[in-house]
Structures are given as C-alpha cells and as structure tokens.
Protein backbone atom coordinates (compact mmCIF):
# COMPACT_ATOMS: atom_id res chain seq x y z
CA UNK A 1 -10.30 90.51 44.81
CA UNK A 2 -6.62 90.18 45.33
CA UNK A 3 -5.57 86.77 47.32
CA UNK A 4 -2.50 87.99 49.35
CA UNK A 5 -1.12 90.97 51.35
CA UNK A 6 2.66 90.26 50.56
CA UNK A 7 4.49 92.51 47.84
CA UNK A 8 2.96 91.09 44.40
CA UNK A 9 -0.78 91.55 46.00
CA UNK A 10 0.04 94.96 47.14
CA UNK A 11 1.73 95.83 43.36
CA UNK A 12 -1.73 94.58 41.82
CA UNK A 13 -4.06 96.10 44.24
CA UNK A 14 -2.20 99.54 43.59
CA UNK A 15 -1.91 99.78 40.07
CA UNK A 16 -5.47 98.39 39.43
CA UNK A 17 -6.82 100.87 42.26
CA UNK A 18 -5.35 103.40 40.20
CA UNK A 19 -6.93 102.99 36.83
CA UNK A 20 -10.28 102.81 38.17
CA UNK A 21 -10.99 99.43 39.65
CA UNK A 22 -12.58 98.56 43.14
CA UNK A 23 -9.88 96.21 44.64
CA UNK A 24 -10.05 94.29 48.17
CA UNK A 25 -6.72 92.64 49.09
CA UNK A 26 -7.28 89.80 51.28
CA UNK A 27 -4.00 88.57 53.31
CA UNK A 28 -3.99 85.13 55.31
CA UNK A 29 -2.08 86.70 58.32
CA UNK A 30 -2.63 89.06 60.97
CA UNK A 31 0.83 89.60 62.04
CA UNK A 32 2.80 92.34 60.76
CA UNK A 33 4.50 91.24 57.24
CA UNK A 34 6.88 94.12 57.90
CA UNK A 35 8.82 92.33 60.06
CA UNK A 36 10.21 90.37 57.09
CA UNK A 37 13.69 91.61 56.91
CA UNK A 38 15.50 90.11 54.19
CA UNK A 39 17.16 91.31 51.69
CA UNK A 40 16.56 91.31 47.47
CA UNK A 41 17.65 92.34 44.80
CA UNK A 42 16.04 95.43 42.26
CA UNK A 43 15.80 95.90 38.24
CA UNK A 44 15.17 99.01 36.86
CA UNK A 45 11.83 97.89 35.78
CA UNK A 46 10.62 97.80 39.05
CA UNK A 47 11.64 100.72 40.03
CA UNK A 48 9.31 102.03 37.19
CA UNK A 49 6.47 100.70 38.13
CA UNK A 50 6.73 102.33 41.58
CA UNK A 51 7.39 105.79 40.27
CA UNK A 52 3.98 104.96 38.63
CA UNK A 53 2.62 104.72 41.32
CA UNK A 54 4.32 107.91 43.00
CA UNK A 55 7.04 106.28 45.12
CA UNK A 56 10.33 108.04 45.22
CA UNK A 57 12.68 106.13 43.92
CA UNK A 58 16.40 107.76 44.98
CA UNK A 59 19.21 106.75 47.18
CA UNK A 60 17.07 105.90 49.98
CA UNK A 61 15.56 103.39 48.17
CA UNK A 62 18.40 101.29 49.26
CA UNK A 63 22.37 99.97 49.11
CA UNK A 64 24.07 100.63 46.39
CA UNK A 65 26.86 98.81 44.78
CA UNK A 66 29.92 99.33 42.59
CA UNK A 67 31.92 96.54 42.97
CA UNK A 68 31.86 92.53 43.69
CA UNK A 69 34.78 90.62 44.53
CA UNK A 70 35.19 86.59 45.27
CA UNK A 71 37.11 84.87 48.45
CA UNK A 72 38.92 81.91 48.44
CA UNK A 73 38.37 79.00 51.03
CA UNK A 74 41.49 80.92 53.15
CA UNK A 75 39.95 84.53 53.16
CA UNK A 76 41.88 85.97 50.26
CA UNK A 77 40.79 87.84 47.09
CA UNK A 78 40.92 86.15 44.45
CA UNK A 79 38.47 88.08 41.84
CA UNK A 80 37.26 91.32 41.55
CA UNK A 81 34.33 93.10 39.02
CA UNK A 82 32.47 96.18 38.62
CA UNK A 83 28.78 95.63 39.47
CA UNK A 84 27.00 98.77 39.39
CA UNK A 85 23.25 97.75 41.89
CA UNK A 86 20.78 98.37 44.29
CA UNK A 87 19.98 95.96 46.57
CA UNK A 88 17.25 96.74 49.42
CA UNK A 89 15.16 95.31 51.76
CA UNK A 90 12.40 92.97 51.72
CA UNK A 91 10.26 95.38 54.92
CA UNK A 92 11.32 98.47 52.99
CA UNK A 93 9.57 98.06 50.05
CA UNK A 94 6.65 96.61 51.81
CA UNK A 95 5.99 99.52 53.66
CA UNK A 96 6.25 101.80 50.82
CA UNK A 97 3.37 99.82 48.93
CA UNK A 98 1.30 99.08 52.11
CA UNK A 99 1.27 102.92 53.35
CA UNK A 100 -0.68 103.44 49.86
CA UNK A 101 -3.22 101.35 50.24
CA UNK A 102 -6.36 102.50 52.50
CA UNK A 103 -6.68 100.39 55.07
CA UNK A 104 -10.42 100.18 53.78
CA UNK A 105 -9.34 97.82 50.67
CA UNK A 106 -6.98 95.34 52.93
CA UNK A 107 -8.28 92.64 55.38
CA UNK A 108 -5.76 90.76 57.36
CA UNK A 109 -6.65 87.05 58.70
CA UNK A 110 -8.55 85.74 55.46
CA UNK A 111 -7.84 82.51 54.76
CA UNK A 112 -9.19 81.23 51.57
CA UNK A 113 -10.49 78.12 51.33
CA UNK A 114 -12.25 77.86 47.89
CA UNK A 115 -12.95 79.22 44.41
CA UNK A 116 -16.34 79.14 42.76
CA UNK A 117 -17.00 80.52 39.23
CA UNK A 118 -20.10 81.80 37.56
CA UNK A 119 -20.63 83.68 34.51
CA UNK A 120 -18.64 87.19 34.38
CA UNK A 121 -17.79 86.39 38.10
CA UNK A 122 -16.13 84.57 40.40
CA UNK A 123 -16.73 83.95 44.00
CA UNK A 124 -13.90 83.55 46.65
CA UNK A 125 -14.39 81.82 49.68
CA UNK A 126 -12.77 82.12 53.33
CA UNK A 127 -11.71 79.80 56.63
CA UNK A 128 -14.56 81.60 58.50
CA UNK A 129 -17.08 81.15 56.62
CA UNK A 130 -16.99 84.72 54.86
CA UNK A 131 -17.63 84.56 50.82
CA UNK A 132 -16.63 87.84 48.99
CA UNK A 133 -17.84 88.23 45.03
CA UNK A 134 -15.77 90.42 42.20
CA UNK A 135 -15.56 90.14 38.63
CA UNK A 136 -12.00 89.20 38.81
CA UNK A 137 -9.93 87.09 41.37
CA UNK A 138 -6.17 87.55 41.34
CA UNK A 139 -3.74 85.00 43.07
CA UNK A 140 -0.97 86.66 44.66
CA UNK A 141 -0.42 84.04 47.15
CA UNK A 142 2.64 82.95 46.27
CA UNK A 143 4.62 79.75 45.50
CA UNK A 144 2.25 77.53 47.88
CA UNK A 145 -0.64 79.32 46.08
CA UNK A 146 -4.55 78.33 47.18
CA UNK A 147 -5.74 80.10 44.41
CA UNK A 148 -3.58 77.92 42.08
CA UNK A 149 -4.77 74.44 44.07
CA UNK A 150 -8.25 75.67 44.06
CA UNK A 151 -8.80 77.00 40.68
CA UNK A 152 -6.28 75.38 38.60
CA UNK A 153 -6.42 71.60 38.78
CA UNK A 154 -4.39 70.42 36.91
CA UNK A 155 -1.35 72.79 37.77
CA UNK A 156 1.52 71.49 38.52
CA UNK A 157 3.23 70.92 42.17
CA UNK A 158 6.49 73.40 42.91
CA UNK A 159 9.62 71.05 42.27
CA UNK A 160 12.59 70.82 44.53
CA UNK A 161 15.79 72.42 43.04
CA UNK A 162 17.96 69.79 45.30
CA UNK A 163 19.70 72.78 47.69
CA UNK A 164 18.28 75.29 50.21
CA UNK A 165 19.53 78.77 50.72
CA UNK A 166 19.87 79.18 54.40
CA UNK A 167 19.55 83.15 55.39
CA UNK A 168 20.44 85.28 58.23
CA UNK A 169 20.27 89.10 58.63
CA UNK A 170 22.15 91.05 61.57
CA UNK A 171 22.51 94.53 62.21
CA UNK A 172 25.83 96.01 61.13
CA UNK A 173 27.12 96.98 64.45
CA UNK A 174 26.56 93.42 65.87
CA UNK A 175 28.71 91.89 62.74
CA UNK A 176 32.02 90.73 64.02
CA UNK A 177 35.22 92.23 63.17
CA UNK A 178 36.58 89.54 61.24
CA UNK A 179 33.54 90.64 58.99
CA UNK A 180 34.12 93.61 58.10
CA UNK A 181 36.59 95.36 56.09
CA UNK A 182 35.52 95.11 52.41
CA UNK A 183 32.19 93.16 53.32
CA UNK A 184 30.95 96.36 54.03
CA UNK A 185 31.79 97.82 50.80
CA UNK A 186 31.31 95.34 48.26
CA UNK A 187 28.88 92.91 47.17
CA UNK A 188 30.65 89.80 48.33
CA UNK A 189 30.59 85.78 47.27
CA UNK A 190 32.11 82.58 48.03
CA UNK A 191 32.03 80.19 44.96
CA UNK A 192 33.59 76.78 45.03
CA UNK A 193 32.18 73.87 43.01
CA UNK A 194 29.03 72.84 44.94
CA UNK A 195 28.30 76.21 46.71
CA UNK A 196 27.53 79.82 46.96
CA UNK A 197 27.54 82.53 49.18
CA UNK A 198 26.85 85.54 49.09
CA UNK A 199 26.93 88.83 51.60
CA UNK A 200 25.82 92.64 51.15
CA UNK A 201 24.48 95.25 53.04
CA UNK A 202 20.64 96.35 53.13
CA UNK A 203 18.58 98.79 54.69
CA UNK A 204 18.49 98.42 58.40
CA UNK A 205 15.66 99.44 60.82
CA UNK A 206 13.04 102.13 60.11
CA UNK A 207 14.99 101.89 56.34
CA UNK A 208 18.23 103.29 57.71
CA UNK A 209 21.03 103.17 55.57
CA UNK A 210 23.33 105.48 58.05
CA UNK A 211 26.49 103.62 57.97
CA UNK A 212 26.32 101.60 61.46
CA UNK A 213 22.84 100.99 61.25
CA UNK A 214 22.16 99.16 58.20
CA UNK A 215 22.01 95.08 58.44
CA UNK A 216 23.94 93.11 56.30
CA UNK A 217 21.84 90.23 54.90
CA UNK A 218 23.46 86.72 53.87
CA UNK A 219 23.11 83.83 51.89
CA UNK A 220 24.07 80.24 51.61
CA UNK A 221 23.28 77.70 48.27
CA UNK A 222 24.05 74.27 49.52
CA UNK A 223 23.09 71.09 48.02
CA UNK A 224 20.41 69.01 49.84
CA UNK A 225 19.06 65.60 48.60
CA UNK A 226 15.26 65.67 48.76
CA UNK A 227 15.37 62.75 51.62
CA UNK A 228 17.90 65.23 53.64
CA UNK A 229 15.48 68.06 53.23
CA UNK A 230 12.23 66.28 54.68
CA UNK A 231 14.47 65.65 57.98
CA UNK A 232 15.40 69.12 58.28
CA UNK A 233 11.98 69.97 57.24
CA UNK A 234 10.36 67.56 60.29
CA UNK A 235 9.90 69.61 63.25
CA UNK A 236 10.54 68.70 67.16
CA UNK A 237 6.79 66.99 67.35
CA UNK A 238 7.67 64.85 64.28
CA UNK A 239 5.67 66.95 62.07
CA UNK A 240 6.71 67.72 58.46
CA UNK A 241 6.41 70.87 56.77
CA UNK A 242 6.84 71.68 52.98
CA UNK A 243 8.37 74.95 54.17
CA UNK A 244 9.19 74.59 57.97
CA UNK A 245 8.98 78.24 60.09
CA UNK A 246 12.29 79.18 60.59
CA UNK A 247 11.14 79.36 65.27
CA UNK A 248 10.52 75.16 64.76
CA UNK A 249 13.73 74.09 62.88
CA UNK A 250 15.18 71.98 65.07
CA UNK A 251 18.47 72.67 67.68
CA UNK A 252 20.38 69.74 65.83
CA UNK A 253 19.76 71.18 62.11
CA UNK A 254 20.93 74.72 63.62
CA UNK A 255 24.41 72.47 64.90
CA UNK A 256 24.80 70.55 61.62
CA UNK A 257 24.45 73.84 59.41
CA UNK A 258 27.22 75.69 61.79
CA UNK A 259 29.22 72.42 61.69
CA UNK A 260 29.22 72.53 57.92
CA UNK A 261 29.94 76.58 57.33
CA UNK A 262 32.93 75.64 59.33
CA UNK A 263 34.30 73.14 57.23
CA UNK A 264 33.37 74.65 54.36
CA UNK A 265 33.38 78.83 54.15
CA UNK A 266 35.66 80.95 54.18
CA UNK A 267 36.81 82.78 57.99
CA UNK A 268 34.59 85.70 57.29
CA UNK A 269 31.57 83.74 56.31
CA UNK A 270 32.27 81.58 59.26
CA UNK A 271 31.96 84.73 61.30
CA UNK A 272 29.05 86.71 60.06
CA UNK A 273 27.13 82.86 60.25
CA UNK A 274 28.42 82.66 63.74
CA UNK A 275 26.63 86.11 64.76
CA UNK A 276 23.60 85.09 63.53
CA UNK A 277 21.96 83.78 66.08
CA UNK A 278 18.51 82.31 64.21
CA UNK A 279 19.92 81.19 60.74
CA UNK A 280 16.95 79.66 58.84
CA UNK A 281 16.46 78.45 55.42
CA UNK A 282 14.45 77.95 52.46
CA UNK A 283 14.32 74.95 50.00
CA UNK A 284 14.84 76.19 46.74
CA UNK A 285 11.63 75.60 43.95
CA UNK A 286 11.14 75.77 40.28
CA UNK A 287 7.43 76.36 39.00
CA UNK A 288 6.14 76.82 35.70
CA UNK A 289 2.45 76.74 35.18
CA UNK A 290 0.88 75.49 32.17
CA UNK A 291 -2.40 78.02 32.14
CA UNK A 292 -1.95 81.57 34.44
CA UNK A 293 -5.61 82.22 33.73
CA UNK A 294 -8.79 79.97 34.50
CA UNK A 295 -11.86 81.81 33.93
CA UNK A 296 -12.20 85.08 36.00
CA UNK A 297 -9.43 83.70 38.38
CA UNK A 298 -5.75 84.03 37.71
CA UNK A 299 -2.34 83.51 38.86
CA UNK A 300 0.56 86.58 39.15
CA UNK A 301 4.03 86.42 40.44
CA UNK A 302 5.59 83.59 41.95
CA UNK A 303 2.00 81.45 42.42
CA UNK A 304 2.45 81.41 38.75
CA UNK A 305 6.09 81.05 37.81
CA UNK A 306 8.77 80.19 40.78
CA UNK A 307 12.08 80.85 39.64
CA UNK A 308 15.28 80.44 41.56
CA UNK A 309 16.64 83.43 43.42
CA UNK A 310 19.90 83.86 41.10
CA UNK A 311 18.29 86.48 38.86
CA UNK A 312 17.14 88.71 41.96
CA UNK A 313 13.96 89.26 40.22
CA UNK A 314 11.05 87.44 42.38
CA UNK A 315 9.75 91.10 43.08
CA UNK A 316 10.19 92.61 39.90
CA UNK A 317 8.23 89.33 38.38
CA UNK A 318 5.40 90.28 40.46
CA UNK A 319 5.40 94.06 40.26
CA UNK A 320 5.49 93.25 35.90
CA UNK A 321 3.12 90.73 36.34
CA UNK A 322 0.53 93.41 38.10
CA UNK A 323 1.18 96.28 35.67
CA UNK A 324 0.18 93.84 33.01
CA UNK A 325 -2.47 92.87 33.60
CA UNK A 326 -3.52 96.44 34.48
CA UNK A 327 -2.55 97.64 31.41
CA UNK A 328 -4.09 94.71 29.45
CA UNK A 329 -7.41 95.35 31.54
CA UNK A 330 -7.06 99.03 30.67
CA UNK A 331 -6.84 98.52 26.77
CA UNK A 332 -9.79 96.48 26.18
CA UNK A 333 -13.03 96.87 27.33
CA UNK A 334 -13.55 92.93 26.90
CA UNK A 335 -12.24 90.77 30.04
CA UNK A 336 -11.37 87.96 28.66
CA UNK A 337 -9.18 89.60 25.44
CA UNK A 338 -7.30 91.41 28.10
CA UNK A 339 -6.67 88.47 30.34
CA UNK A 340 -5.66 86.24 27.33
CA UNK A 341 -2.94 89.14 26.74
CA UNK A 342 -1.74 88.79 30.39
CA UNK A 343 -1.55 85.05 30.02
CA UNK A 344 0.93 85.28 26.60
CA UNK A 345 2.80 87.87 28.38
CA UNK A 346 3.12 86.37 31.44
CA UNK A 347 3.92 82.54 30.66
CA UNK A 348 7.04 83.72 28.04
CA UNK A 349 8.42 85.74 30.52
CA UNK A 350 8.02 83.55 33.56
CA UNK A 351 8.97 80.65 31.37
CA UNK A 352 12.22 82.24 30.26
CA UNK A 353 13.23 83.70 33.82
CA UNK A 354 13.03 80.24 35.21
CA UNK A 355 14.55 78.70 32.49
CA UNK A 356 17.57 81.33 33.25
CA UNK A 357 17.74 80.67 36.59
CA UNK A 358 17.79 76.99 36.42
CA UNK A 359 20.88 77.87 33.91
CA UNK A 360 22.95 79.67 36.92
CA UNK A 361 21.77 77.18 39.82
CA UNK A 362 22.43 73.65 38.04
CA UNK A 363 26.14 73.18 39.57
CA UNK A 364 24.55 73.85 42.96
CA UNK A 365 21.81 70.60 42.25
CA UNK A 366 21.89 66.94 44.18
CA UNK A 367 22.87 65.58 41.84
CA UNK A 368 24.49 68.61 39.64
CA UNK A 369 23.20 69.31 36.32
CA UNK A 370 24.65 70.86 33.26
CA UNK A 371 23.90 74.45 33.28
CA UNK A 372 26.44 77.47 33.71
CA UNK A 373 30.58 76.94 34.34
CA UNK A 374 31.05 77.02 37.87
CA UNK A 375 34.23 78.93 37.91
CA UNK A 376 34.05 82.52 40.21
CA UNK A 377 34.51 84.96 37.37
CA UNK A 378 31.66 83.41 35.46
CA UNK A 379 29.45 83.09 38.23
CA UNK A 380 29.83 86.90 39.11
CA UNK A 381 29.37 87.99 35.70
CA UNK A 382 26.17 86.16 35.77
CA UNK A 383 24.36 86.88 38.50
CA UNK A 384 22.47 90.18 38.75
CA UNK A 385 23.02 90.87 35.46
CA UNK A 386 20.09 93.32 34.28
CA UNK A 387 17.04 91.71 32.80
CA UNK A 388 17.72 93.98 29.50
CA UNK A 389 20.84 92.51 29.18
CA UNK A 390 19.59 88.49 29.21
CA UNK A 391 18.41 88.11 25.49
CA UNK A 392 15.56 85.57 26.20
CA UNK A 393 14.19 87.44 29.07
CA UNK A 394 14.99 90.78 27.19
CA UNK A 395 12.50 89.30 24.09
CA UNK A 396 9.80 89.02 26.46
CA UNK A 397 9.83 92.58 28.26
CA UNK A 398 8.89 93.84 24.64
C-alpha cells in the first residue's frame, strides 16, 4: 500500500509493481494532479530510474541548458557560466509515471486517517471508513506526511527555513517583452545579499517545448520571519494554514509581494512577476527524521527528509528512495533485513542532501546564518551542481 498519488508514490508503486509485488497507490485527491505546472530541476540519476522503468528519456524530456548568467539590480550582466541541464516540468513527469500505472492499482479520494500494525502486516485506515491490509505500507505523502504523524510518534515537526519561495509560471507568448531576450536562452538569477531569483524555461502545455509555447517558470527566495509568515499564511476568514492554497492568499499579500519585487528586482524580474497574474508561494522547510522505518510502515521522499529546493533534487530523492527500497526488497527474502538496508541508505543520504541545502540557503534565513558566500559567482557555481559532484552526497549514492 502506497500512501500518495504525487511523483514519489507513483516512482514506488512502479518499480515495486515491476519486480513482482501487488501495489495499491492510494492518493488523498480527486482532482487532477496534472495540473501542477511548475517547474524542477533533473539529475542524471533520475533519469535512470525512469529508463528502468521504460520511459524515454531524450530531448523531449525537457529544457535544456548551456549557460547561466546573473543581473544586477539595473538589468545588466554582470556574470556569466557554463551550466550544462535539464530542467522540466513538474505535470510532465507526472504524466509519464501515471500513464504506467493501471488505473486498477490507483484510487483517488483516500484520505488516511490511521495506521494499525500487526505481526508481518500492517493495516491502513481511510476518512470513509474503508480499511485496506498489505504486508508493507509506504508513506509517500509528502512533507505534511499522515503516515509519518500516524506511525511515527515521535518524529519530528517540519521546521521553518525563515523565507518562502513565491512561484509563478506563464506561458512564453504571454511573457512581456522586457522579458525576453536572453531569459529565453539562459538559465537566469538575481542574487543580492538577502535574495534569489531565479527564471528558466520549462515544458509548456501537452509537454511542448516548440519555441513559443513553452512556459517559463520563476522563482523568488525572500526572507520571512516566522510571525510574518503566519499572517500571510491566515486566510480572508481568519483561518491559518501551515501551507495556505495559493486561490485563498489574500488580495493584500498579492499587493505587498508586487510592492516588494518592485523595490527590490531587477526590470525584467519586475516584468515577468507583473504578468503573472496568481503568484503564490511556499514556506520553505527542513526535515530530517530520526527512524524512516517503523515496523511494516515506512517513510520515502520528502515525508522522510525535506530538504530545501537549492539542490533541485526533491524528485530525484524520491525516485532513489523508491528504487531502494525495491532493490533492498528484491535482495532478501527477509522483510525486515531489507527494510533496515533502506533505512541506512536512506537517512545518510537524506541527511546529507539537507545538510547541503541548508549550506546554500543560510544567507537567505531571518535571521541569516553562516552557510555559503553570498556573492553571484559562488552562488551559480553552487546551485545545480550534479549530485556526483557534492562529495557528501556523492558518499552516499554508493
């Protein structure tokens, strides 16, 4: 039993569907999760894992990048570096996982409610009443995990970073023309002392990546203090949320975040955050648990380990998180020797991606911390740099 639809459940319910075992993925919404159109980032290892599981992996798979350059608070240049990446969309490489999985093994509008463990079993437990029985329960719920609350006491709340990352996506022909130019070429940042943003291009509708169809996806660090972010988390009917729906942020958060890009980005920033016209954002978490597995139930992608978006590896997390424990389940014909190699596996690399990320995001903290020099060339040289190439993560992908 796999607890939730979104990419990490689908990555677990494929790979373990393939080597043999009966999988149900059960997915709290009934919407359509395709709709989800922003954009991230791609490592070669998970692009691996989906040629495993027979997804083409070529230049449709999304943007790719040769270069990055920096602008100053005026609009000008003022660093440029090679930065050979993919970057794709969020609805793209949901519907390449989803369209593999029979409709038979996924059931929309299951909310879990509980967790109940017996020997060599475990028993999950829904909203409506519905119980469903397996030998193993994954949680692939994400960072506001039941499966973690339920099942692992004692874990440990997601902590506030002290900034948000508002978002916006638009298509390209909508983006204005003091947008385009090299915005449209490059992958793009803005990088003074307290900030970052960042712009690039991404797979537009139906996947398109015909130039003049595409979307180009952006992204805005800015520090928050935590009594800042329950106000702008505190919708219209006074009601707070730990991660407010981007339709119920209110009208006068909307004015203070366009009243702040334009005192603080640079023109063509200004412009593409001016064409948006439903900017949202997300508060920015760290979470390490202490345990990933609790009897017959455990914990995979980011309901395990949250780590900050600088790394562009929240997918690839999950998607090496799922072919673990696959694997590990594949190897030994006793559960619980497998699953206690998915939890050493899993905890040293989640524990040293977060640790990494927390390393790039510090300057960007209310207050800041210590962490990496905020200058633009550093920054740049930083960020998306492939997991190989990070020595503590690199140790852990062995």
């Amino acid at each position: 039993m796999i607890i939730g639809g979104s990419l990490g459940g689908l990555f677990a319910g494929l790979l373990l569907r393939q080597a043999g075992w009966e999988v149900t993925v059960f997915e709290k919404s009934t919407g359509d999760l395709a709709s989800r159109g922003v954009g991230i980032g791609t490592h070669v290892e998970m692009f691996e894992i989906m040629r495993r599981l027979g997804i083409v992996v070529d230049e449709s798979i999304g943007q790719s990048f040769s270069s990055r350059f920096c602008l100053a608070r005026d609009g000008s240049v003022i660093a440029r570096l090679p930065f050979d990446k993919i970057l794709t969309s969020w609805t793209l490489l949901y519907r390449a996982l989803r369209r593999r999985l029979p409709d038979a093994c996924y059931r929309a509008g299951m909310q879990l409610e509980d967790v109940a463990q017996q020997a060599g079993g475990v028993t999950a437990v829904f909203a409506d009443g519905a119980r469903a029985d397996g030998e193993l329960l994954v949680g692939a719920d994400g960072v506001y995990s039941t499966v973690r609350a339920r099942a692992f006491p004692a874990a440990p709340a997601p902590v506030y970073a002290g900034y948000v990352g508002w978002r916006g996506v638009i298509d390209e022909n909508t983006v204005p023309q003091d947008a385009r130019g090299e915005l449209f070429e490059s992958y793009a940042f803005f990088l003074p002392p307290r900030e970052m943003f960042l712009s690039y291009l991404q797979p537009g509708a139906d996947d398109d990546l015909t130039p003049g169809r595409r979307r180009m996806n952006w992204l805005w660090y800015h520090p928050v203090n935590a009594t800042a972010l329950r106000e702008m988390c505190t919708d219209a009917r006074g009601r707070h949320h730990a991660a407010i729906p981007p339709p119920l942020i209110r009208a006068e958060v909307i004015a203070l975040f366009r009243e702040q890009a334009h005192a603080i980005l640079p023109p063509q920033f200004i412009a593409l955050t001016e064409a948006t016209p439903n900017p949202f954002f997300q508060p920015i978490f760290d979470l390490i648990s202490p345990s990933v597995v609790a009897g017959r139930a455990l914990l995979l992608g980011d309901a395990a380990f949250v780590a900050r978006p600088h790394v562009g590896a929240g997918v690839t997390k999950a998607a090496l998180n799922a072919a673990w424990l696959t694997d590990a389940l594949a190897a030994s014909a006793d559960i619980d020797a497998a699953l206690a190699v998915y939890e050493a596996k899993t905890r040293a690399f989640g524990t040293a991606l977060v640790a990494r990320a927390r390393y790039l995001g510090a300057y960007l903290e209310d207050p800041p911390r210590a962490g990496l020099k905020a200058d633009p060339v550093t920054l740049m040289q930083a960020i998306g740099v492939p997991l190989r190439d990070i020595p503590e993560v690199a140790a852990t992908l062995q």
